[in-house]
C-alpha atoms as a PDB file:
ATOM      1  CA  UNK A   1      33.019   1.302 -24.721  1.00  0.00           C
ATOM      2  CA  UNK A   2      31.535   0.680 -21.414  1.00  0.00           C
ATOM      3  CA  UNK A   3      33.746   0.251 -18.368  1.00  0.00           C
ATOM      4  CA  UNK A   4      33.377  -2.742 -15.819  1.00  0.00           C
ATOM      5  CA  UNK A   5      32.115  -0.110 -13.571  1.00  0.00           C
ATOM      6  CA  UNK A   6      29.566   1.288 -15.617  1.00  0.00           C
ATOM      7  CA  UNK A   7      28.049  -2.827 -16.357  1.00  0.00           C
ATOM      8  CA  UNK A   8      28.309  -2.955 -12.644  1.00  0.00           C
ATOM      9  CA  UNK A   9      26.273   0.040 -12.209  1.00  0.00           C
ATOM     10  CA  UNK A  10      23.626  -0.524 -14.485  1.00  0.00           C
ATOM     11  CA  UNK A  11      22.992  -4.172 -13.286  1.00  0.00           C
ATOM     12  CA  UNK A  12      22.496  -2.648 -10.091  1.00  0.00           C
ATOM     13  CA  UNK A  13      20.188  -0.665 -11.275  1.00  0.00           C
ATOM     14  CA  UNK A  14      18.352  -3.182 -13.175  1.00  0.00           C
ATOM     15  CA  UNK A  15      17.866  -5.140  -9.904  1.00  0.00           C
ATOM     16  CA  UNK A  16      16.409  -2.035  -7.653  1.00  0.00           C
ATOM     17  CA  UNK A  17      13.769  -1.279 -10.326  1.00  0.00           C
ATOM     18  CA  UNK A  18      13.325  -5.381 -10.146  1.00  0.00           C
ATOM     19  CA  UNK A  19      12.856  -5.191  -6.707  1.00  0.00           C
ATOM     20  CA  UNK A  20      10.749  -1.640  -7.330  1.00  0.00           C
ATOM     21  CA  UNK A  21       8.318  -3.055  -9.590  1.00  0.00           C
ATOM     22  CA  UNK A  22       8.108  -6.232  -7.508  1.00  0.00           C
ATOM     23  CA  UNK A  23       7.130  -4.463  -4.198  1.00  0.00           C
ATOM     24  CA  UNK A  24       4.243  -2.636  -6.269  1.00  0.00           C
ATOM     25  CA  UNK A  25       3.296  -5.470  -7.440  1.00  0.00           C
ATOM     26  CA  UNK A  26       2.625  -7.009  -3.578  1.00  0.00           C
ATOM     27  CA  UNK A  27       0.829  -3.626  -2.930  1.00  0.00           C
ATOM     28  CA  UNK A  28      -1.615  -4.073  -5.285  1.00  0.00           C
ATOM     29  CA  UNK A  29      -2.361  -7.742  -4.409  1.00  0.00           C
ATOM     30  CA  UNK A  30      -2.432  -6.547  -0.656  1.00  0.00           C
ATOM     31  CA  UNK A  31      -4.709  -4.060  -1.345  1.00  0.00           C
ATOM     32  CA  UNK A  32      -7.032  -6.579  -3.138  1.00  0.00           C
ATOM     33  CA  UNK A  33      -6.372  -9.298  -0.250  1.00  0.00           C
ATOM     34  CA  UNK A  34      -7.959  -6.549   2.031  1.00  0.00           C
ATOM     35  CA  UNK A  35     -11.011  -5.326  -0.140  1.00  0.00           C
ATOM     36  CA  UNK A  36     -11.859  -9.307  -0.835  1.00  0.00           C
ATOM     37  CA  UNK A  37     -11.419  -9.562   2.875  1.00  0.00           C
ATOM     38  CA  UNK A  38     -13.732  -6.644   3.891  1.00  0.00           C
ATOM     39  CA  UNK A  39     -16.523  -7.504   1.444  1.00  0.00           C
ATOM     40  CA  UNK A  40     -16.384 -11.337   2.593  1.00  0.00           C
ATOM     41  CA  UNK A  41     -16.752  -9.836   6.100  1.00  0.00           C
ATOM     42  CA  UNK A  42     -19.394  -7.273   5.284  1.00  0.00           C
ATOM     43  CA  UNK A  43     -21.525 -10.221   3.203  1.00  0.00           C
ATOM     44  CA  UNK A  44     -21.404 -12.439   6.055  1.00  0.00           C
ATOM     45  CA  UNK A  45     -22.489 -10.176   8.156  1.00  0.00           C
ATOM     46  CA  UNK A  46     -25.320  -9.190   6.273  1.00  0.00           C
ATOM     47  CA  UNK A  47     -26.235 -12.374   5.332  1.00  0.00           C
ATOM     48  CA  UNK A  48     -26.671 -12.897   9.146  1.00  0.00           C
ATOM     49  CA  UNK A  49     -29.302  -9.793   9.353  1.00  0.00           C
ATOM     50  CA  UNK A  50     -30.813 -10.584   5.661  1.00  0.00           C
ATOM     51  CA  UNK A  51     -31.941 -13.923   7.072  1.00  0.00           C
ATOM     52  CA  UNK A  52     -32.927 -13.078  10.663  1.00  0.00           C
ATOM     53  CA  UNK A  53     -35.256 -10.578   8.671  1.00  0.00           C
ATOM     54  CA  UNK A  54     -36.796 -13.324   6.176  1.00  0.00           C
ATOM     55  CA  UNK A  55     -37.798 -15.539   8.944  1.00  0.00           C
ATOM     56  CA  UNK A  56     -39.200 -12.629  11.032  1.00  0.00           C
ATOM     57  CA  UNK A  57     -41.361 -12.014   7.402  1.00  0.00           C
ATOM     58  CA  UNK A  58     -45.351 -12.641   7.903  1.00  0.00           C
ATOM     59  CA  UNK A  59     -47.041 -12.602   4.681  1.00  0.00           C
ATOM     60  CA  UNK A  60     -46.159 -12.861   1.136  1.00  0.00           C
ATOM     61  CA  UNK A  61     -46.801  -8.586   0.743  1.00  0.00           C
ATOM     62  CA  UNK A  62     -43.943  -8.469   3.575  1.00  0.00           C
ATOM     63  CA  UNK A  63     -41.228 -10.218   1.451  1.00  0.00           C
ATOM     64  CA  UNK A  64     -41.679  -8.917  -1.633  1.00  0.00           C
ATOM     65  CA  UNK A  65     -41.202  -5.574  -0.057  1.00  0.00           C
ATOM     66  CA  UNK A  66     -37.987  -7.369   1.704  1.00  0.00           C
ATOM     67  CA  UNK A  67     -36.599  -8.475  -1.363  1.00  0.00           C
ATOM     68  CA  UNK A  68     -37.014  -5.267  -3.113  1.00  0.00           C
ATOM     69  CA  UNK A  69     -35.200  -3.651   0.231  1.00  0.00           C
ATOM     70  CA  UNK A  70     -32.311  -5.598  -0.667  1.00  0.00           C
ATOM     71  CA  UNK A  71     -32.174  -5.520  -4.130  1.00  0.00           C
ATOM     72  CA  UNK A  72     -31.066  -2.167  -4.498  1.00  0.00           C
ATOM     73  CA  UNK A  73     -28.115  -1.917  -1.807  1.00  0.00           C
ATOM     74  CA  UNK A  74     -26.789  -5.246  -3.335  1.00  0.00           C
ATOM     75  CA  UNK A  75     -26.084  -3.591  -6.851  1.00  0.00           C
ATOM     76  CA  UNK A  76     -24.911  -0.586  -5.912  1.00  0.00           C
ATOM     77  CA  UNK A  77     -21.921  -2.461  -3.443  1.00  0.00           C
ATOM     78  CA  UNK A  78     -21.268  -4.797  -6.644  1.00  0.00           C
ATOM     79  CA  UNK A  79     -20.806  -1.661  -8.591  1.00  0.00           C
ATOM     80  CA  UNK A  80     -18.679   0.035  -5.327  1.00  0.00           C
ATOM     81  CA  UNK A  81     -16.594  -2.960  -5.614  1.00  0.00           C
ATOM     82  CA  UNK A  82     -15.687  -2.942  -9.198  1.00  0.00           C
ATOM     83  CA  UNK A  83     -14.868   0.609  -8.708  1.00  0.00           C
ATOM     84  CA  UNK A  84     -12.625  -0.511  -5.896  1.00  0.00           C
ATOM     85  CA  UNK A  85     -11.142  -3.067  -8.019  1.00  0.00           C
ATOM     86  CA  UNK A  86     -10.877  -1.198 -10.923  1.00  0.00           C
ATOM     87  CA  UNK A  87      -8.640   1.421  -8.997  1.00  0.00           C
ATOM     88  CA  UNK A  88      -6.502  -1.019  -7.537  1.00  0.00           C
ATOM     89  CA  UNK A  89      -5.575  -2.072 -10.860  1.00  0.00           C
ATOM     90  CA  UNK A  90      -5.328   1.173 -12.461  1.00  0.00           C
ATOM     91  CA  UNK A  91      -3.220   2.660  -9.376  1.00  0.00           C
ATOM     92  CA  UNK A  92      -0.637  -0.758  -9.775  1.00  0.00           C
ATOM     93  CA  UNK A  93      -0.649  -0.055 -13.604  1.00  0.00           C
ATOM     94  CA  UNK A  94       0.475   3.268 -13.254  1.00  0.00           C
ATOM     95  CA  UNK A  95       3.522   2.972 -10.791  1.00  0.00           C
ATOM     96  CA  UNK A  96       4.731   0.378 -13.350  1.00  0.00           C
ATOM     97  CA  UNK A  97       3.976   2.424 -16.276  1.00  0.00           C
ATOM     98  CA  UNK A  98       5.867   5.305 -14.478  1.00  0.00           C
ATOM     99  CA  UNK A  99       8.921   3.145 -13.640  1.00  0.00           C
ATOM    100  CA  UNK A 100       8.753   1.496 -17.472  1.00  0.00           C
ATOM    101  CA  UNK A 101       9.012   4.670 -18.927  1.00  0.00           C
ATOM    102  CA  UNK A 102      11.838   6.522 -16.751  1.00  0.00           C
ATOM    103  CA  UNK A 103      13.931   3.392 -17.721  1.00  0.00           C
ATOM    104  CA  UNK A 104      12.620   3.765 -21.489  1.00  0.00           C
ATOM    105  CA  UNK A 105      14.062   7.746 -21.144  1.00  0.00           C
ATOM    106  CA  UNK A 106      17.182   6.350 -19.947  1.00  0.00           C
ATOM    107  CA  UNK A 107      17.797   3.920 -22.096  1.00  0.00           C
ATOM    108  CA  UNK A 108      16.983   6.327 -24.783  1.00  0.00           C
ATOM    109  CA  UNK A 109      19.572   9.260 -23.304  1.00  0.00           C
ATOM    110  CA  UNK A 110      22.273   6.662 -22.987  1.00  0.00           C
ATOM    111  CA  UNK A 111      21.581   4.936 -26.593  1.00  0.00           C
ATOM    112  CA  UNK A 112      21.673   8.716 -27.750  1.00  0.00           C
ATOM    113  CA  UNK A 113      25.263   9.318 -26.014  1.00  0.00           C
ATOM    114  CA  UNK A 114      26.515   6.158 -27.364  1.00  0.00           C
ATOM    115  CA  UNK A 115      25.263   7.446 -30.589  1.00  0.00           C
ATOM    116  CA  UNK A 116      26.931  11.075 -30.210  1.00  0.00           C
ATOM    117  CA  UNK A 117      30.168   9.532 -29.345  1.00  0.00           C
ATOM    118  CA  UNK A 118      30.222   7.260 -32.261  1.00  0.00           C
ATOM    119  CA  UNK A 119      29.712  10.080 -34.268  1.00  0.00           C
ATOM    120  CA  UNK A 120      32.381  12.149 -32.407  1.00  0.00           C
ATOM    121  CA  UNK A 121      34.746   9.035 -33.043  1.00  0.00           C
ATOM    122  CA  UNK A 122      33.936   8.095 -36.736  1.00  0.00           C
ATOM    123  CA  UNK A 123      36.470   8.393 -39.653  1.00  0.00           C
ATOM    124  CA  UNK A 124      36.399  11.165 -41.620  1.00  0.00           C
ATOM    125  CA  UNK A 125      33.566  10.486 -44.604  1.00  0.00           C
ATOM    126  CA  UNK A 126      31.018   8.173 -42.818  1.00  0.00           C
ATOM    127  CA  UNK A 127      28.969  11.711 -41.814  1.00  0.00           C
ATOM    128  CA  UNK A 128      26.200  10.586 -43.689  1.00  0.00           C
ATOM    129  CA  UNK A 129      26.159   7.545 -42.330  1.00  0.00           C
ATOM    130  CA  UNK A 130      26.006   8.567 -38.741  1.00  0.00           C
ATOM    131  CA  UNK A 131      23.443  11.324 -40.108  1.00  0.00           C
ATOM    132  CA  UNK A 132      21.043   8.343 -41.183  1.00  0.00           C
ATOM    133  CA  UNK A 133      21.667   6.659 -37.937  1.00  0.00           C
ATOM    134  CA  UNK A 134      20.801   9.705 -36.027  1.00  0.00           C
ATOM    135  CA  UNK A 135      17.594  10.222 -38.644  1.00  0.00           C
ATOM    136  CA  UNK A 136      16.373   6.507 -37.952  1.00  0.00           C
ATOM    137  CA  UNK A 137      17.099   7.268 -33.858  1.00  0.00           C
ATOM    138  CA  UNK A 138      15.017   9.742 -33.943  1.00  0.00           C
ATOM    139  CA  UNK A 139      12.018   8.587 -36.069  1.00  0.00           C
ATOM    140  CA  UNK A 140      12.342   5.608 -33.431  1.00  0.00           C
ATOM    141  CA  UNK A 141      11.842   7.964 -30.700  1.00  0.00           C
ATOM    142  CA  UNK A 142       8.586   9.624 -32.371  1.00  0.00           C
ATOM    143  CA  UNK A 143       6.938   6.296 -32.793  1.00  0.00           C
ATOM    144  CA  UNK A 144       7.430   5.063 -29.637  1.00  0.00           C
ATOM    145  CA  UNK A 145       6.513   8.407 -28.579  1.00  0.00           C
ATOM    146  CA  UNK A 146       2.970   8.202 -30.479  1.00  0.00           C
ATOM    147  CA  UNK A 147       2.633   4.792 -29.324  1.00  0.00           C
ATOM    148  CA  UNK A 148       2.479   5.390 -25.672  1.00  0.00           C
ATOM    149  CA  UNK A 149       0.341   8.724 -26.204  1.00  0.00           C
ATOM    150  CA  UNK A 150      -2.354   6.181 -27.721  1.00  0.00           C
ATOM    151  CA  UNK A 151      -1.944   4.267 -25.505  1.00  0.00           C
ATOM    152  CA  UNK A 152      -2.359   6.641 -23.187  1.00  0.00           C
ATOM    153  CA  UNK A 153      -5.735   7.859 -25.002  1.00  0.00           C
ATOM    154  CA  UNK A 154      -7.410   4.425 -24.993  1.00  0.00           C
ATOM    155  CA  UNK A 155      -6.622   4.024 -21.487  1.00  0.00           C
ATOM    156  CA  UNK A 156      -8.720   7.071 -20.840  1.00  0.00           C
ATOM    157  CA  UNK A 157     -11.651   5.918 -23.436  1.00  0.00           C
ATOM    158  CA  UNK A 158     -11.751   2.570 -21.403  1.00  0.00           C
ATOM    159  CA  UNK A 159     -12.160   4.340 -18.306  1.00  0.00           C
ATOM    160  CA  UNK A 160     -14.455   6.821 -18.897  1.00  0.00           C
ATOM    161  CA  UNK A 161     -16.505   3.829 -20.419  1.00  0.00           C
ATOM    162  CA  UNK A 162     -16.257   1.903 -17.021  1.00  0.00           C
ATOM    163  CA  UNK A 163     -17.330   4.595 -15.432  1.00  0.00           C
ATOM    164  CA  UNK A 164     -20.147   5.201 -17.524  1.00  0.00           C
ATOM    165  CA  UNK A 165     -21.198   1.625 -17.578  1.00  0.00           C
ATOM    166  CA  UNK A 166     -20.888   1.533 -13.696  1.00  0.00           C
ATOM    167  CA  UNK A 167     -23.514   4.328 -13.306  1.00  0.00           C
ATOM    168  CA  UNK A 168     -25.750   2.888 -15.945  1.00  0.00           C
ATOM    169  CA  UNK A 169     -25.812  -0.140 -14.342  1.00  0.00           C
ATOM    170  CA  UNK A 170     -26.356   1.069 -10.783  1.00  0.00           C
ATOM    171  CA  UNK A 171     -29.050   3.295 -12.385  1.00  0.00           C
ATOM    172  CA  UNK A 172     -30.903   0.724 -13.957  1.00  0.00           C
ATOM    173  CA  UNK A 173     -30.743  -1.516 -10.802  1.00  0.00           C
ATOM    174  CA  UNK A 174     -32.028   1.572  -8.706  1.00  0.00           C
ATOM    175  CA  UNK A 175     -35.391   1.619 -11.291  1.00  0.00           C
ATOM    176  CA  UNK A 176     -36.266  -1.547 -11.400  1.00  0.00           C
ATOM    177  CA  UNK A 177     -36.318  -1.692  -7.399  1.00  0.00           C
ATOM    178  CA  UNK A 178     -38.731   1.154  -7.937  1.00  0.00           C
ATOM    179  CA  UNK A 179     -40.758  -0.282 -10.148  1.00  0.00           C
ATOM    180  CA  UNK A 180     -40.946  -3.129  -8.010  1.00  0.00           C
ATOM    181  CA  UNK A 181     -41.086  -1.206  -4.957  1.00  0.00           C
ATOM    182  CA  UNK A 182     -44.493   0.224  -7.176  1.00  0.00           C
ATOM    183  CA  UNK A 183     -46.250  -2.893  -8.153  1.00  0.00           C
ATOM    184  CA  UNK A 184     -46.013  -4.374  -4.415  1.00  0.00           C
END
């Protein structure tokens, strides 16, 4: 039975990871506060020289080539900035995932002591009960177990495939503003 103490204690440290998993949470968004806040800086800026250089353009042959300058640099920071993005969310997904399952291993030790002492405790005849209790804890375990190594599996597909899509993308972009770099 668990003391007054013990409900004390683990409330406590309910709250902390609260508070834990709440501050990570504000990291991430600050982190993507500042990235929005360095690209809106960086656009306006360029902006600025991208249209000082359009009116300073003197024949149709001059911005084509102008527009095909900028083409390029513009995908490849779109890409840089899903990449940026896509870290952010992956580094915020992992603290949590890391604090989710050290309280998942702890509630599983402590649901397996409970367990143990049950079985320490039961009358005399009820083995097999507490042996099919134990059986069913344990088959719990190896699911959930599975589960999160799937999980863990698919994460890695689906970011190997943003990756891969990133550089396709960037790739693609980079050809066409050769090709078009070509035909001017």
């Amino acid at each position: 039975m668990l003391t007054a103490e013990q409900l004390f204690a683990a409330q406590k440290a309910n709250v902390e990871t609260l508070f834990g998993l709440t501050n990570k949470a504000f990291e991430g968004v600050e982190k993507l506060v500042e990235l929005n806040l360095q690209v809106a800086k960086t656009a306006l800026g360029e902006v600025s020289d991208n249209a000082q250089a359009a009116l300073s353009v003197k024949d149709a042959q001059e911005l084509l080539s102008l527009q095909t300058a900028l083409l390029q640099p513009t995908a490849e920071k779109a890409a840089s900035y899903s990449r940026h993005l896509y870290e952010i969310a992956s580094s915020t997904n992992a603290e949590v995932v890391k604090v989710a399952e050290t309280q998942i291993a702890e509630l599983q030790a402590k649901f397996a002591s409970v367990i143990d002492s049950a079985a320490k405790n039961a009358p005399a005849g009820t083995e097999n009960a507490v042996a099919l209790v134990k059986s069913a804890v344990a088959a719990a375990t190896n699911a959930f177990e599975s589960v999160q190594k799937a999980a863990k599996q698919a994460s890695d597909v689906a970011e190997a495939n943003f990756v891969a899509a990133t550089e396709a993308a960037t790739k693609t972009t980079k050809a066409a503003a050769k090709t078009v770099k070509k035909a001017a």
